[in-house]
PDB file of N, CA and C in Angstrom:
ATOM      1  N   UNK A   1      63.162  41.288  79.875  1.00  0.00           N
ATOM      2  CA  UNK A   1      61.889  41.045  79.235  1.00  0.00           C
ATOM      3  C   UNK A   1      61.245  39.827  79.878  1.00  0.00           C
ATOM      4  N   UNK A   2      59.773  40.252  80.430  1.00  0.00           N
ATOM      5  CA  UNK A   2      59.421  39.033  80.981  1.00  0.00           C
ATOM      6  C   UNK A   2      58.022  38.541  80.413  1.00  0.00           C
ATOM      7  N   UNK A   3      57.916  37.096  80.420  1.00  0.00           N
ATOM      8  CA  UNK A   3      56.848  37.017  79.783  1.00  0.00           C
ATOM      9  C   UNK A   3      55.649  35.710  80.542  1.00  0.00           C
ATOM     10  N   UNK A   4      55.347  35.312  80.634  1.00  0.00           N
ATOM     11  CA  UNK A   4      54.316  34.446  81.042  1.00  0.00           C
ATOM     12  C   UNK A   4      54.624  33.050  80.746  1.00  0.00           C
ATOM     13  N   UNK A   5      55.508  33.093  79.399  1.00  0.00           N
ATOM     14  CA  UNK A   5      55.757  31.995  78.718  1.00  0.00           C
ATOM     15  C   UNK A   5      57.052  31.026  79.665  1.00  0.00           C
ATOM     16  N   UNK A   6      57.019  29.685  80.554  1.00  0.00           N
ATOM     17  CA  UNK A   6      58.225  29.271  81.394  1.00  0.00           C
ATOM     18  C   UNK A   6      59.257  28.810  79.868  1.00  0.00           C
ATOM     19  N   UNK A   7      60.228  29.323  80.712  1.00  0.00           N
ATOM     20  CA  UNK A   7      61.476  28.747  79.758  1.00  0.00           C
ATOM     21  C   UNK A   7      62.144  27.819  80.792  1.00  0.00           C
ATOM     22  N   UNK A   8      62.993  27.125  79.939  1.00  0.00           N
ATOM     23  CA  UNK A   8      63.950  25.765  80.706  1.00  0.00           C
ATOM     24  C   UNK A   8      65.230  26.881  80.402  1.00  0.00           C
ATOM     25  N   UNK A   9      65.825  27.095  81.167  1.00  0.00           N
ATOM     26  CA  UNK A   9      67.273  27.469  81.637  1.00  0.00           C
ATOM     27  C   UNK A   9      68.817  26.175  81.993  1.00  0.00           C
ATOM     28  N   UNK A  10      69.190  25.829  81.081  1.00  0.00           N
ATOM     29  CA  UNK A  10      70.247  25.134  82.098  1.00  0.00           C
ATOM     30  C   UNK A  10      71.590  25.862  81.938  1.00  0.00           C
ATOM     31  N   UNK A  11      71.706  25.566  83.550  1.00  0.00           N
ATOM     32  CA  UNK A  11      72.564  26.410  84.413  1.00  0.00           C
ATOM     33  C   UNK A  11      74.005  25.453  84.729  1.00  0.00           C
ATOM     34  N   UNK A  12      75.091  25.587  85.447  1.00  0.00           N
ATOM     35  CA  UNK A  12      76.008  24.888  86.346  1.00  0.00           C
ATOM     36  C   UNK A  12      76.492  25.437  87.237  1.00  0.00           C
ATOM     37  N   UNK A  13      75.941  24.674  88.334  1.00  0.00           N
ATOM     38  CA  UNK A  13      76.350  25.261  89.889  1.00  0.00           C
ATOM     39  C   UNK A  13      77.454  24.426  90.474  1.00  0.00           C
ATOM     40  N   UNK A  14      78.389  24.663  90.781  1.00  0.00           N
ATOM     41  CA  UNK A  14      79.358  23.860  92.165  1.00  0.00           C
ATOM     42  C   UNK A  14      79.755  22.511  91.129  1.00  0.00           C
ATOM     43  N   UNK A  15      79.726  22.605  89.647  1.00  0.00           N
ATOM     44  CA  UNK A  15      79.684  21.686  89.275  1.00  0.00           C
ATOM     45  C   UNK A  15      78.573  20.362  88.646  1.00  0.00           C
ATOM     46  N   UNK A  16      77.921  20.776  88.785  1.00  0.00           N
ATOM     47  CA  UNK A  16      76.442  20.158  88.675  1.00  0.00           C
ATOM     48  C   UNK A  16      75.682  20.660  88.052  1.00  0.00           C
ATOM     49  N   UNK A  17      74.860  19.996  87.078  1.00  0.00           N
ATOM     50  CA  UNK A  17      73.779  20.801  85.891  1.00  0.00           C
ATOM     51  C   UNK A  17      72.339  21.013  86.363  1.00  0.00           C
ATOM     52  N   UNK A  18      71.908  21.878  86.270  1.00  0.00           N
ATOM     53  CA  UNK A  18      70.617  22.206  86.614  1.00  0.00           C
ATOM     54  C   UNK A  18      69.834  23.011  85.453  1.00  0.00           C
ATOM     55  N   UNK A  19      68.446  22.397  85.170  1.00  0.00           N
ATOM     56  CA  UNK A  19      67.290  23.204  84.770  1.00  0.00           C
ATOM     57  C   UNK A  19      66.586  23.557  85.440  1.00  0.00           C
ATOM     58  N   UNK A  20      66.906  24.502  84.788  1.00  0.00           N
ATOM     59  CA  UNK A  20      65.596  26.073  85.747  1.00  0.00           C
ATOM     60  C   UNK A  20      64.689  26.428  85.211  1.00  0.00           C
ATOM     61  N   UNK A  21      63.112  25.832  85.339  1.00  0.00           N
ATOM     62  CA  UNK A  21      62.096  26.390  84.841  1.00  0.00           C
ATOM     63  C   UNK A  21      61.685  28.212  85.227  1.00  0.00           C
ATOM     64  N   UNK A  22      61.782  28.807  84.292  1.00  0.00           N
ATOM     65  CA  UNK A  22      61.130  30.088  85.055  1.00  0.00           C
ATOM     66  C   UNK A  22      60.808  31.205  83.445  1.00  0.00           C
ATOM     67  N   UNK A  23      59.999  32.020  84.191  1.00  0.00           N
ATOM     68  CA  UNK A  23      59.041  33.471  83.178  1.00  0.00           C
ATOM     69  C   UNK A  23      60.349  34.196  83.303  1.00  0.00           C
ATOM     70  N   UNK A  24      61.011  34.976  84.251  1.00  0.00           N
ATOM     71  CA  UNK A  24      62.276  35.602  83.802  1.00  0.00           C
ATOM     72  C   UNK A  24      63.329  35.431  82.654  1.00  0.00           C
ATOM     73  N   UNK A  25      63.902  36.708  82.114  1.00  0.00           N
ATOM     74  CA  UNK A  25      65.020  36.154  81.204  1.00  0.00           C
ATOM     75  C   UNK A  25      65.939  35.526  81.475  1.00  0.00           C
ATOM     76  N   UNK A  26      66.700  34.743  80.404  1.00  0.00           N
ATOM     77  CA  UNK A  26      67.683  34.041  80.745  1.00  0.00           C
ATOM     78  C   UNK A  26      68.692  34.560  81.293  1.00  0.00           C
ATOM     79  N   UNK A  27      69.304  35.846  80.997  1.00  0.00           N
ATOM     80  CA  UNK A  27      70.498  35.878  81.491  1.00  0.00           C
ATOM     81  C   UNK A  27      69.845  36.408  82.946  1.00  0.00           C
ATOM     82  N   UNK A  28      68.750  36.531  83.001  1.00  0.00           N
ATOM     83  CA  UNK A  28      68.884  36.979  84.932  1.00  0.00           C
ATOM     84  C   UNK A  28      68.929  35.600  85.315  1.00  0.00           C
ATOM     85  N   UNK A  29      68.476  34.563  85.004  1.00  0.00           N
ATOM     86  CA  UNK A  29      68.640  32.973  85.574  1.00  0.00           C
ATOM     87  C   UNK A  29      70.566  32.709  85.932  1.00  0.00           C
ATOM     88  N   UNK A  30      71.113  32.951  84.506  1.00  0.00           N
ATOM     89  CA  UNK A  30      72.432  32.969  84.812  1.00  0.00           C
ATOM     90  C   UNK A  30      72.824  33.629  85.475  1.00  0.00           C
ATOM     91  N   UNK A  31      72.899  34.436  86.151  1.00  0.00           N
ATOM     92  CA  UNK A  31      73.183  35.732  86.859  1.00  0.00           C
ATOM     93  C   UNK A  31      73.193  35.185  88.044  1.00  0.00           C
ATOM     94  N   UNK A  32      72.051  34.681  88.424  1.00  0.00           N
ATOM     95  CA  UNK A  32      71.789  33.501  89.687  1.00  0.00           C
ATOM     96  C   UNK A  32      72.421  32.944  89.685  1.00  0.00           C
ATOM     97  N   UNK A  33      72.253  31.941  89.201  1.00  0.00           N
ATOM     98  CA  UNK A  33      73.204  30.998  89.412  1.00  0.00           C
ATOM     99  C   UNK A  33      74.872  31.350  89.603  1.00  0.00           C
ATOM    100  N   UNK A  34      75.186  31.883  88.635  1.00  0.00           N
ATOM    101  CA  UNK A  34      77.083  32.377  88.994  1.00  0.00           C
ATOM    102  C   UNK A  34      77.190  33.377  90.231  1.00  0.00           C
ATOM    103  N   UNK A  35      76.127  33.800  90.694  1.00  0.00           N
ATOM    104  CA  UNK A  35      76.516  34.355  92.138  1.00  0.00           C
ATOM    105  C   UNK A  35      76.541  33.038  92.864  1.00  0.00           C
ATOM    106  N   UNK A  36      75.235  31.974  93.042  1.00  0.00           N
ATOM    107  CA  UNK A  36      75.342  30.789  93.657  1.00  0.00           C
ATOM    108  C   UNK A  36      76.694  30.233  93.343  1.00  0.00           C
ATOM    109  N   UNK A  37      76.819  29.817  92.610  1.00  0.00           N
ATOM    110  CA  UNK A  37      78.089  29.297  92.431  1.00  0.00           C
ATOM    111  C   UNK A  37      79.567  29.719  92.814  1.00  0.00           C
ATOM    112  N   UNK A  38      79.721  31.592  92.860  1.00  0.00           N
ATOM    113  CA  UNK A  38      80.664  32.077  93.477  1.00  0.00           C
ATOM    114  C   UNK A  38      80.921  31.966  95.204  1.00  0.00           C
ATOM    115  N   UNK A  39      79.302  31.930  95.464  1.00  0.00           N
ATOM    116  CA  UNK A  39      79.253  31.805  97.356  1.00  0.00           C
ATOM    117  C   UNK A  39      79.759  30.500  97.418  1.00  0.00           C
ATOM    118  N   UNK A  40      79.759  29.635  97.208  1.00  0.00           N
ATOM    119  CA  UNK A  40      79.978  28.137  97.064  1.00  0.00           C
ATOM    120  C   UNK A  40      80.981  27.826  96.946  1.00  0.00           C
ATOM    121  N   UNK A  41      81.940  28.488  95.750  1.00  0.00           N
ATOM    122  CA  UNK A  41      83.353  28.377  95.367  1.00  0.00           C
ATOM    123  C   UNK A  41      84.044  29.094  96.712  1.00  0.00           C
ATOM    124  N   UNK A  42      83.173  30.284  97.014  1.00  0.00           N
ATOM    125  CA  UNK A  42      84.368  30.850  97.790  1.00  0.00           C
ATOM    126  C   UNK A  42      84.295  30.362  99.408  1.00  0.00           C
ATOM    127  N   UNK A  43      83.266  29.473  99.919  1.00  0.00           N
ATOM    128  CA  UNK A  43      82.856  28.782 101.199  1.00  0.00           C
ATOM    129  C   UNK A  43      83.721  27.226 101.159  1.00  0.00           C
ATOM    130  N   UNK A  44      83.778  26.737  99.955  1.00  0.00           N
ATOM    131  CA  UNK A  44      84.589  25.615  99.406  1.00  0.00           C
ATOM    132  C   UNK A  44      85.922  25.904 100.028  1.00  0.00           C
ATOM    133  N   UNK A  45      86.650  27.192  99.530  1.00  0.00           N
ATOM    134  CA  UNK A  45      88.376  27.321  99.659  1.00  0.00           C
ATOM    135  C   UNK A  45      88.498  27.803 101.235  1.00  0.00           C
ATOM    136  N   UNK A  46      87.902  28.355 102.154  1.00  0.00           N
ATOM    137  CA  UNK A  46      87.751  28.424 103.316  1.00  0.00           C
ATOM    138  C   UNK A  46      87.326  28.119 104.398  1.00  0.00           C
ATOM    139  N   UNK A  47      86.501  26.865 104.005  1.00  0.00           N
ATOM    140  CA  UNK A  47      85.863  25.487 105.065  1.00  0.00           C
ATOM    141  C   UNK A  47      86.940  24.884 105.058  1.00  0.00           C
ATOM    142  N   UNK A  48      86.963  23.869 106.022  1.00  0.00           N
ATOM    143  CA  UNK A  48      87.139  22.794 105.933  1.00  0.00           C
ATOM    144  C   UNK A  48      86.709  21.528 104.890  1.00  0.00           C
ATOM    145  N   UNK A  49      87.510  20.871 104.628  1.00  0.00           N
ATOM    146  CA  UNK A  49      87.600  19.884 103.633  1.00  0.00           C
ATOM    147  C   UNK A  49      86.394  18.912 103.752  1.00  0.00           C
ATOM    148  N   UNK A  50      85.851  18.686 104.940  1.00  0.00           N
ATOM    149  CA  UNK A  50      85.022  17.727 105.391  1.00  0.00           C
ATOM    150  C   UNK A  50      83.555  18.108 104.926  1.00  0.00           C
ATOM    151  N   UNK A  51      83.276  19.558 104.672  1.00  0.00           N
ATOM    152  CA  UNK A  51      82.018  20.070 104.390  1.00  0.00           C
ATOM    153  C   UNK A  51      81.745  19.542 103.007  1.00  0.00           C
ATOM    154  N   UNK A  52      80.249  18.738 103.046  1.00  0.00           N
ATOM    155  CA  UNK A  52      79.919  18.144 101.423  1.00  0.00           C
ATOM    156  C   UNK A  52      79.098  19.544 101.103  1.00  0.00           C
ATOM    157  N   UNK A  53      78.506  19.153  99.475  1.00  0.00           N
ATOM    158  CA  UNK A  53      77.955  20.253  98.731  1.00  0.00           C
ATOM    159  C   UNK A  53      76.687  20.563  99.142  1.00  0.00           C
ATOM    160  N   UNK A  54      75.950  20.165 100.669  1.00  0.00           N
ATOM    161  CA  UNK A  54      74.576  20.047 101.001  1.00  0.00           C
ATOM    162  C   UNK A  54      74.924  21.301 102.173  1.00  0.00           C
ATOM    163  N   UNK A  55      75.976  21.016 102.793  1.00  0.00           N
ATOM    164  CA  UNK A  55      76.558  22.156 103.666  1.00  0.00           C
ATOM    165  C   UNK A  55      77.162  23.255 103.030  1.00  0.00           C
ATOM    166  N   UNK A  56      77.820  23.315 102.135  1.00  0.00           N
ATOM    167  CA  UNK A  56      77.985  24.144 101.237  1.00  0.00           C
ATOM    168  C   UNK A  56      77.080  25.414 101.203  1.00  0.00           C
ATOM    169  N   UNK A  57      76.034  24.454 100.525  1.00  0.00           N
ATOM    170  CA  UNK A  57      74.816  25.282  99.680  1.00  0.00           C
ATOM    171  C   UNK A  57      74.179  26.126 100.729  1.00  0.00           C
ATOM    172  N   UNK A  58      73.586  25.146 101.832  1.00  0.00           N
ATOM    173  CA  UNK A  58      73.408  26.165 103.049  1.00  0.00           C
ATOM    174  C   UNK A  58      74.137  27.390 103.687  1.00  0.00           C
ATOM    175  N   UNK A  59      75.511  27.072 103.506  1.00  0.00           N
ATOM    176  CA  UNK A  59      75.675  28.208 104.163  1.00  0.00           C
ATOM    177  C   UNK A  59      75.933  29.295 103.007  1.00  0.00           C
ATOM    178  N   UNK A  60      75.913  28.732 101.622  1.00  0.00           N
ATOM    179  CA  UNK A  60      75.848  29.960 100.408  1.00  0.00           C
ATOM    180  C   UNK A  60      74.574  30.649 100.728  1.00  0.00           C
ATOM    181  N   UNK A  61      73.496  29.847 101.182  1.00  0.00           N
ATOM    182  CA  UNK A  61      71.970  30.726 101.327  1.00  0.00           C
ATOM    183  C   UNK A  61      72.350  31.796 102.564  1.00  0.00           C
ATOM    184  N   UNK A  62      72.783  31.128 103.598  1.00  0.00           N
ATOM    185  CA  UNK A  62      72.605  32.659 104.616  1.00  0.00           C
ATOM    186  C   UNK A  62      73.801  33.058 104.364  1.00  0.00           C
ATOM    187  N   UNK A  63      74.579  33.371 103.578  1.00  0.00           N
ATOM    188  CA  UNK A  63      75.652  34.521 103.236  1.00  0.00           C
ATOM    189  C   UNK A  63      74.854  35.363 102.040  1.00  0.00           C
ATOM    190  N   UNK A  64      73.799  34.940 101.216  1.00  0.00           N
ATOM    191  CA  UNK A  64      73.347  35.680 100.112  1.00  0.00           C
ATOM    192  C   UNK A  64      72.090  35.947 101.131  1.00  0.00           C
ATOM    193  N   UNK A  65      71.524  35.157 102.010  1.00  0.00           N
ATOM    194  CA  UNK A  65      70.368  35.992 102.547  1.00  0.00           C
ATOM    195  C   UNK A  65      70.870  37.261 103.519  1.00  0.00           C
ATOM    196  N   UNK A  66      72.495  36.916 104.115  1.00  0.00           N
ATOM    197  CA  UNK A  66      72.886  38.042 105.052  1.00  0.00           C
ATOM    198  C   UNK A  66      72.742  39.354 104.136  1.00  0.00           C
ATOM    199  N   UNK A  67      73.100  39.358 102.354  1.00  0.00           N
ATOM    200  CA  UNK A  67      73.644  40.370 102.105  1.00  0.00           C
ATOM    201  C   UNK A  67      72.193  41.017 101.359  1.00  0.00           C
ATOM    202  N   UNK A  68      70.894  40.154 101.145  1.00  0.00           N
ATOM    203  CA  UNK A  68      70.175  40.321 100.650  1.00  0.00           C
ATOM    204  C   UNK A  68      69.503  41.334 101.966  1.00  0.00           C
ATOM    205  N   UNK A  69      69.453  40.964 103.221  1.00  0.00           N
ATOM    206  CA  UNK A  69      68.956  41.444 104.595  1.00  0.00           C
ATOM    207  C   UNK A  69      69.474  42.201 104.850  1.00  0.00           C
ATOM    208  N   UNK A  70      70.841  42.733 104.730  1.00  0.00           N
ATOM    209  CA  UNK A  70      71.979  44.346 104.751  1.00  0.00           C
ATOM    210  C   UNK A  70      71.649  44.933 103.546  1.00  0.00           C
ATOM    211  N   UNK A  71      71.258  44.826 102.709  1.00  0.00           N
ATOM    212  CA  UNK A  71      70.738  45.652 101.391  1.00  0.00           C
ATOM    213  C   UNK A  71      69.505  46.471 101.405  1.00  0.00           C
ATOM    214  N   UNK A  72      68.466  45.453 102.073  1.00  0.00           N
ATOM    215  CA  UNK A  72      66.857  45.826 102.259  1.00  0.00           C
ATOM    216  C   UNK A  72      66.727  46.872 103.698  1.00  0.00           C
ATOM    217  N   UNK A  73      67.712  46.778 104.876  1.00  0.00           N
ATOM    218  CA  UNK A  73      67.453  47.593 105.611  1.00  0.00           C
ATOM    219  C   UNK A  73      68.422  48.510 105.097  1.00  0.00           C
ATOM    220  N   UNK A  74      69.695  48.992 104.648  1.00  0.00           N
ATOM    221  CA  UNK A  74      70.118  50.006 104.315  1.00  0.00           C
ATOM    222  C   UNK A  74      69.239  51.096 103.651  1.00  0.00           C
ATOM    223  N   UNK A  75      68.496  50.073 102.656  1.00  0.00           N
ATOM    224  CA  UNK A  75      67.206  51.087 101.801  1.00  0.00           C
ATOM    225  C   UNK A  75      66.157  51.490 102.379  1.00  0.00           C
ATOM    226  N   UNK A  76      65.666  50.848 103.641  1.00  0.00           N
ATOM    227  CA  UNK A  76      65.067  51.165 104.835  1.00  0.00           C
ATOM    228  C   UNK A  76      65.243  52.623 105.263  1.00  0.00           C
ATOM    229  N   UNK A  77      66.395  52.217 105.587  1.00  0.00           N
ATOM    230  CA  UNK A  77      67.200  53.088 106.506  1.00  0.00           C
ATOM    231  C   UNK A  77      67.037  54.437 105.574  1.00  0.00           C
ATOM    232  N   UNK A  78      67.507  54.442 104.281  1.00  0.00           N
ATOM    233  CA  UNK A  78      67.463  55.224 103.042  1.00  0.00           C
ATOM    234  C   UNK A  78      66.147  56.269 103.117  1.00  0.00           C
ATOM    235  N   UNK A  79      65.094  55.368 103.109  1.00  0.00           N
ATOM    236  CA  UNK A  79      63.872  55.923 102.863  1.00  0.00           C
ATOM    237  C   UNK A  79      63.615  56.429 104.362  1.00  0.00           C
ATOM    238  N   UNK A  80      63.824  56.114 105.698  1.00  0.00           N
ATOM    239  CA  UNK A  80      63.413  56.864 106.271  1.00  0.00           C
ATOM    240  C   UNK A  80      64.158  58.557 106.864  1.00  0.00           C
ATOM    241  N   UNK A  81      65.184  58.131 106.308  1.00  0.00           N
ATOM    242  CA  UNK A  81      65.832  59.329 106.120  1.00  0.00           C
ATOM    243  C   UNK A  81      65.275  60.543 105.088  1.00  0.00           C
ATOM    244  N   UNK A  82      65.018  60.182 103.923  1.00  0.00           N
ATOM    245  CA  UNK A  82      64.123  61.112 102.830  1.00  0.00           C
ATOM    246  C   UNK A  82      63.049  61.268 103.535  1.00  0.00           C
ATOM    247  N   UNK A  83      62.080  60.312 104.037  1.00  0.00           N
ATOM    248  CA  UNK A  83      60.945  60.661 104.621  1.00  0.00           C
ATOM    249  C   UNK A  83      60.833  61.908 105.816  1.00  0.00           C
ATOM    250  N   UNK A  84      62.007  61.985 106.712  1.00  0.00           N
ATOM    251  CA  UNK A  84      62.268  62.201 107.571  1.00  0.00           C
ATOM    252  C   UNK A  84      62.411  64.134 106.734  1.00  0.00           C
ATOM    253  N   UNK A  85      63.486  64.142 105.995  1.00  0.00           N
ATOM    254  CA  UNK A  85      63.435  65.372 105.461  1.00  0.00           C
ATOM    255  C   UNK A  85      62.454  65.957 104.810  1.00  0.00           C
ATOM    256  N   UNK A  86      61.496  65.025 104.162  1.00  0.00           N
ATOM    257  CA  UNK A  86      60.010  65.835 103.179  1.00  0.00           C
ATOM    258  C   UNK A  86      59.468  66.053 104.673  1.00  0.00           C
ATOM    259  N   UNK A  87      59.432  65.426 105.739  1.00  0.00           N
ATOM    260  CA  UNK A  87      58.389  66.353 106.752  1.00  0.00           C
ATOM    261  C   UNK A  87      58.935  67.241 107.241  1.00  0.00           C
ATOM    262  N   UNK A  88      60.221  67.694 107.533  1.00  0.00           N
ATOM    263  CA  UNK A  88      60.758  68.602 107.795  1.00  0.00           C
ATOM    264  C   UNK A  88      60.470  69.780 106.827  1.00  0.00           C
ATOM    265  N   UNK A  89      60.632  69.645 105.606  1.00  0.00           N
ATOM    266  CA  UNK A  89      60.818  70.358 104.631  1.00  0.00           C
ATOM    267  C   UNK A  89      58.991  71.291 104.350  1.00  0.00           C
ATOM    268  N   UNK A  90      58.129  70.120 104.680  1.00  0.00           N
ATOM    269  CA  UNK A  90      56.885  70.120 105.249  1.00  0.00           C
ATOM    270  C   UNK A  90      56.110  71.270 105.652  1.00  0.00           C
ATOM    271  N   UNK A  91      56.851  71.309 107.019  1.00  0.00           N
ATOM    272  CA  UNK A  91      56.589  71.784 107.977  1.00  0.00           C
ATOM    273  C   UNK A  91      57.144  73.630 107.668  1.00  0.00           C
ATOM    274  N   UNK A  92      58.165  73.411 107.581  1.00  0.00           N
ATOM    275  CA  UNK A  92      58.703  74.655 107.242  1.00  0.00           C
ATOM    276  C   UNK A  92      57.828  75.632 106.230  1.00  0.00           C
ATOM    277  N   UNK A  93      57.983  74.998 104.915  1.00  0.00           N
ATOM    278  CA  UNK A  93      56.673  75.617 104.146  1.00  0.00           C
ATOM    279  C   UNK A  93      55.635  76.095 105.078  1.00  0.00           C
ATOM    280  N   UNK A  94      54.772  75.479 105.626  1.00  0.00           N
ATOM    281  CA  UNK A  94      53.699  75.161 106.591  1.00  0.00           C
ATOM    282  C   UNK A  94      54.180  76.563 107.028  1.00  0.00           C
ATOM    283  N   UNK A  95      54.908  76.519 108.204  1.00  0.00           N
ATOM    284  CA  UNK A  95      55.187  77.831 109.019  1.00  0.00           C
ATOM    285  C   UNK A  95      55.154  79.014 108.405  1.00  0.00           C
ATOM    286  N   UNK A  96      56.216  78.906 106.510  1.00  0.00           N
ATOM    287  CA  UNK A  96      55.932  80.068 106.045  1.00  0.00           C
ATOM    288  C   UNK A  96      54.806  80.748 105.754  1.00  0.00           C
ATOM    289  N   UNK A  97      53.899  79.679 104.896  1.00  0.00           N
ATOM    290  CA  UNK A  97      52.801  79.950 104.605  1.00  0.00           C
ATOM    291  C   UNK A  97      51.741  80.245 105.014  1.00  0.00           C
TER     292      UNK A  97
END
């Protein structure tokens, strides 16, 4: 349910409290955030020790932008495949008719 109206959200990421102004519902705010927080946790146990929470966070963004960018062309890919069959499918009619 979305509304016009901003709500304050507070969240905890990596340890750290954050308010999140936003029109979305709350639990999609949380939702965010505990994925953020899972890329983070799980870049934490497989870095190196030396990486602070500023390097962290970055590389949580291009692991959620990699999977956000493999999602959007798969559906790409998706649609031009359907597309690909309605003109086929198209055409055929066409010939019968």
């Amino acid at each position: 349910m979305e509304s016009s109206e901003k709500k304050v959200v507070k969240v905890r990421i990596f340890g750290q409290e954050y308010s999140i102004r936003a029109t979305v519902n709350e639990a999609h705010i949380r939702e965010c955030a505990a994925l953020v927080d899972r890329k983070m946790a799980e870049i934490q146990k497989s870095a190196p020790s030396s990486l602070n929470a500023s390097k962290i966070a970055i590389l949580a963004a291009m692991n959620i932008s990699d999977e956000l960018m493999s999602a959007q062309r798969g559906e790409y890919s998706f649609k031009g495949e359907v597309e690909s069959k309605i003109k086929s499918l198209v055409e055929r009619i066409e010939e019968i008719v």
